[in-house]
Protein backbone atom coordinates (compact mmCIF):
# COMPACT_ATOMS: atom_id res chain seq x y z
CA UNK A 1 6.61 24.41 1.88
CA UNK A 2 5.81 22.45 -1.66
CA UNK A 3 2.01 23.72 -1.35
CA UNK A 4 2.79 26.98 -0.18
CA UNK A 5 1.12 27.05 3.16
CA UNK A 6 4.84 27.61 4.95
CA UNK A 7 7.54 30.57 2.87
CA UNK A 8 10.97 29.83 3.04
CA UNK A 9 13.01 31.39 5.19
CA UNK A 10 15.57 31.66 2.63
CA UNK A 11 15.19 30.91 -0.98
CA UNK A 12 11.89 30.92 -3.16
CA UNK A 13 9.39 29.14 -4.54
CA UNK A 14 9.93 28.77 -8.11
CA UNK A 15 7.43 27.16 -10.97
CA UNK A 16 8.73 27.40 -14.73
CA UNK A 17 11.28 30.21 -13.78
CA UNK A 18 8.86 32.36 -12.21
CA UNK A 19 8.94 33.15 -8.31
CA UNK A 20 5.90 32.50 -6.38
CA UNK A 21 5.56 35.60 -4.12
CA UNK A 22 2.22 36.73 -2.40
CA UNK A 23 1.12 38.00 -5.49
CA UNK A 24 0.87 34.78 -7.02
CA UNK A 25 0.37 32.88 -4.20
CA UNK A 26 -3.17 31.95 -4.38
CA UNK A 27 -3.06 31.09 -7.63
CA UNK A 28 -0.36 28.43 -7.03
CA UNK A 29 -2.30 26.78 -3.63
CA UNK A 30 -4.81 25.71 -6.40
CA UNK A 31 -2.38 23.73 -8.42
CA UNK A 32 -3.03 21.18 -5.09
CA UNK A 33 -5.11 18.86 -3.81
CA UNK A 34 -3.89 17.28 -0.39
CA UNK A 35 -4.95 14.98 2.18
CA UNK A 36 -2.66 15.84 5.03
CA UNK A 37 -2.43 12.99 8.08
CA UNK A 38 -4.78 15.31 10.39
CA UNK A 39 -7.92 15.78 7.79
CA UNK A 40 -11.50 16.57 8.90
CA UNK A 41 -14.29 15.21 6.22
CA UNK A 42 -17.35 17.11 6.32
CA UNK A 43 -20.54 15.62 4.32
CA UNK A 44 -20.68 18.16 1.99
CA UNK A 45 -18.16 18.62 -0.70
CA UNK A 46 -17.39 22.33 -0.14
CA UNK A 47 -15.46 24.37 -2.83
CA UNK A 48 -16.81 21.98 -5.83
CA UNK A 49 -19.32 22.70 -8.32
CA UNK A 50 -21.30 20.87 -10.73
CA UNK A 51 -20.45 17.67 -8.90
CA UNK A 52 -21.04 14.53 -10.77
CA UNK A 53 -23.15 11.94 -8.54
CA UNK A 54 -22.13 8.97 -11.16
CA UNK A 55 -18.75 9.87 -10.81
CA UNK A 56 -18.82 10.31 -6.64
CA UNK A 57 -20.47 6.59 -6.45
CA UNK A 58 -17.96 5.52 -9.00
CA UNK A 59 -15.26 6.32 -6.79
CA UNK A 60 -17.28 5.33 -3.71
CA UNK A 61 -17.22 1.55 -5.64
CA UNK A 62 -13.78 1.61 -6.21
CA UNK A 63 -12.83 2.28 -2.73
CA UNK A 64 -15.06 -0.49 -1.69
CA UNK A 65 -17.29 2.39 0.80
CA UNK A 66 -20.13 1.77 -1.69
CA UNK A 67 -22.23 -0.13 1.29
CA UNK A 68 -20.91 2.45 4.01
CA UNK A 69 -21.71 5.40 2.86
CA UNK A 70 -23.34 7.19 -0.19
CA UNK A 71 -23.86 10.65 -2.26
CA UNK A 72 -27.25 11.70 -2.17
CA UNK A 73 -28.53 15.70 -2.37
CA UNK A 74 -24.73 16.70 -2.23
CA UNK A 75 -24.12 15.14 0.50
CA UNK A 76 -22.36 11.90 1.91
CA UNK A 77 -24.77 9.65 3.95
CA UNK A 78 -22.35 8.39 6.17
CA UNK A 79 -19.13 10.28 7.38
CA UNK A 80 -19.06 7.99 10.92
CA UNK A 81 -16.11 5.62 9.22
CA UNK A 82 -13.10 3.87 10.37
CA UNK A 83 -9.92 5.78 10.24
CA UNK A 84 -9.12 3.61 7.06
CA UNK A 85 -12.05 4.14 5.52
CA UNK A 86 -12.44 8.04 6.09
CA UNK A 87 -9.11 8.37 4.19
CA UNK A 88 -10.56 6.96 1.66
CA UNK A 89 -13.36 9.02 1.11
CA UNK A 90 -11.15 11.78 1.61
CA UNK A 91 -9.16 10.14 -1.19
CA UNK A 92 -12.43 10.26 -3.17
CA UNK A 93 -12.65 14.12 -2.94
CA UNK A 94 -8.87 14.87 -3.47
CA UNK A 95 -9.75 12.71 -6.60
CA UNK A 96 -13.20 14.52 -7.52
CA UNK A 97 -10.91 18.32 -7.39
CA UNK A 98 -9.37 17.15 -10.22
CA UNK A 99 -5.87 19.36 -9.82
CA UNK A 100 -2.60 19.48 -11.14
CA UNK A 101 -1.01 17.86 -7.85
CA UNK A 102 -1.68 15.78 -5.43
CA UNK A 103 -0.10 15.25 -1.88
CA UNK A 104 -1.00 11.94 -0.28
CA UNK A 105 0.51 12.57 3.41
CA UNK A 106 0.32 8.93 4.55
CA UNK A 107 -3.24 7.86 3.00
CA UNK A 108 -2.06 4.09 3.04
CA UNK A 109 -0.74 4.25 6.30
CA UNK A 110 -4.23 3.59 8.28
CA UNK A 111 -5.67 0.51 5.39
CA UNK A 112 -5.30 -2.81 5.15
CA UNK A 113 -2.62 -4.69 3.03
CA UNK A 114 -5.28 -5.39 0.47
CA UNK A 115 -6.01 -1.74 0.32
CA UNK A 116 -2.75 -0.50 0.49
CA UNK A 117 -1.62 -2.74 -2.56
CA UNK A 118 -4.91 -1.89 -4.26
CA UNK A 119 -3.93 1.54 -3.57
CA UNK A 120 -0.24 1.78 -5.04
CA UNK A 121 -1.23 -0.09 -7.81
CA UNK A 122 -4.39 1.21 -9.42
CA UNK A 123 -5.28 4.05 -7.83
CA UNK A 124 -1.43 5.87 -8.22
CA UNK A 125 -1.88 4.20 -11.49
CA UNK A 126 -4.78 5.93 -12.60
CA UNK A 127 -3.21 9.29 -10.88
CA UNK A 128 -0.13 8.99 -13.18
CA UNK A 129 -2.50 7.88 -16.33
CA UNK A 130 -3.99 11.31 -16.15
CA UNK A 131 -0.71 12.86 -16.18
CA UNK A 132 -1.13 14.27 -13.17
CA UNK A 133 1.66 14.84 -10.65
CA UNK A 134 1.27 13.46 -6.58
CA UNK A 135 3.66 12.99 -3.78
CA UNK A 136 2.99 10.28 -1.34
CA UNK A 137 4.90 10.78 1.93
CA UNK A 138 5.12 7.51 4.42
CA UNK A 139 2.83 5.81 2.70
């Protein structure tokens, strides 16, 4: 219900006083990015322009896929990851839409305790430093 895919069945949605109705309601799905537990990556990063390779193999280092996959032509070399690793390229794209807020439906779930530290303490880190909001559920 906090992204807006599901209405209330009683209630409303509600940002800065103003009700979220259907009017609005596209607008306010853009405020999110969101990794959700049952994702699908594709190779191509659809609904992104101007997409900064430097940036994409930045990320791709700081996740440590830089030698399993890579951004080349738009697209990602390799999408045939483990389930750890696929979350964290879909990490990397959540990151690249640059929104307001970001859901994180159990991204640390599937890493390994390196990762998962590595992950609640830089990478949330950077997330907050950018004053952005996120959520992480059962991570």
């Amino acid at each position: 219900m906090l992204t807006g895919l599901y209405e209330p069945d009683t209630g409303s949605i509600r940002v800065d006083g103003h009700s979220i109705d259907n009017r609005l309601l596209t607008n306010y799905r853009q405020l999110f990015a969101i990794i959700f537990t049952d994702f699908h990556l594709f190779d191509r990063l659809y609904g992104l322009q101007d997409v900064d390779t430097g940036k994409v193999n930045e990320y791709l280092e700081l996740m440590g896929l830089e030698h399993k996959t890579g951004y080349k032509a738009g697209r990602f070399i390799n999408t045939n990851l483990s389930t750890g690793q696929k979350k964290r390229l879909a990490l990397i794209i959540s990151l690249l839409e640059d929104k307001a807020i970001y859901v994180f439906d159990e991204v640390a779930a599937d890493q390994d305790p390196e990762f998962r530290l590595f992950f609640y303490e830089v990478i949330l880190q950077k997330v907050k430093a950018t004053r952005k909001n996120h959520y992480c559920r059962h991570a």
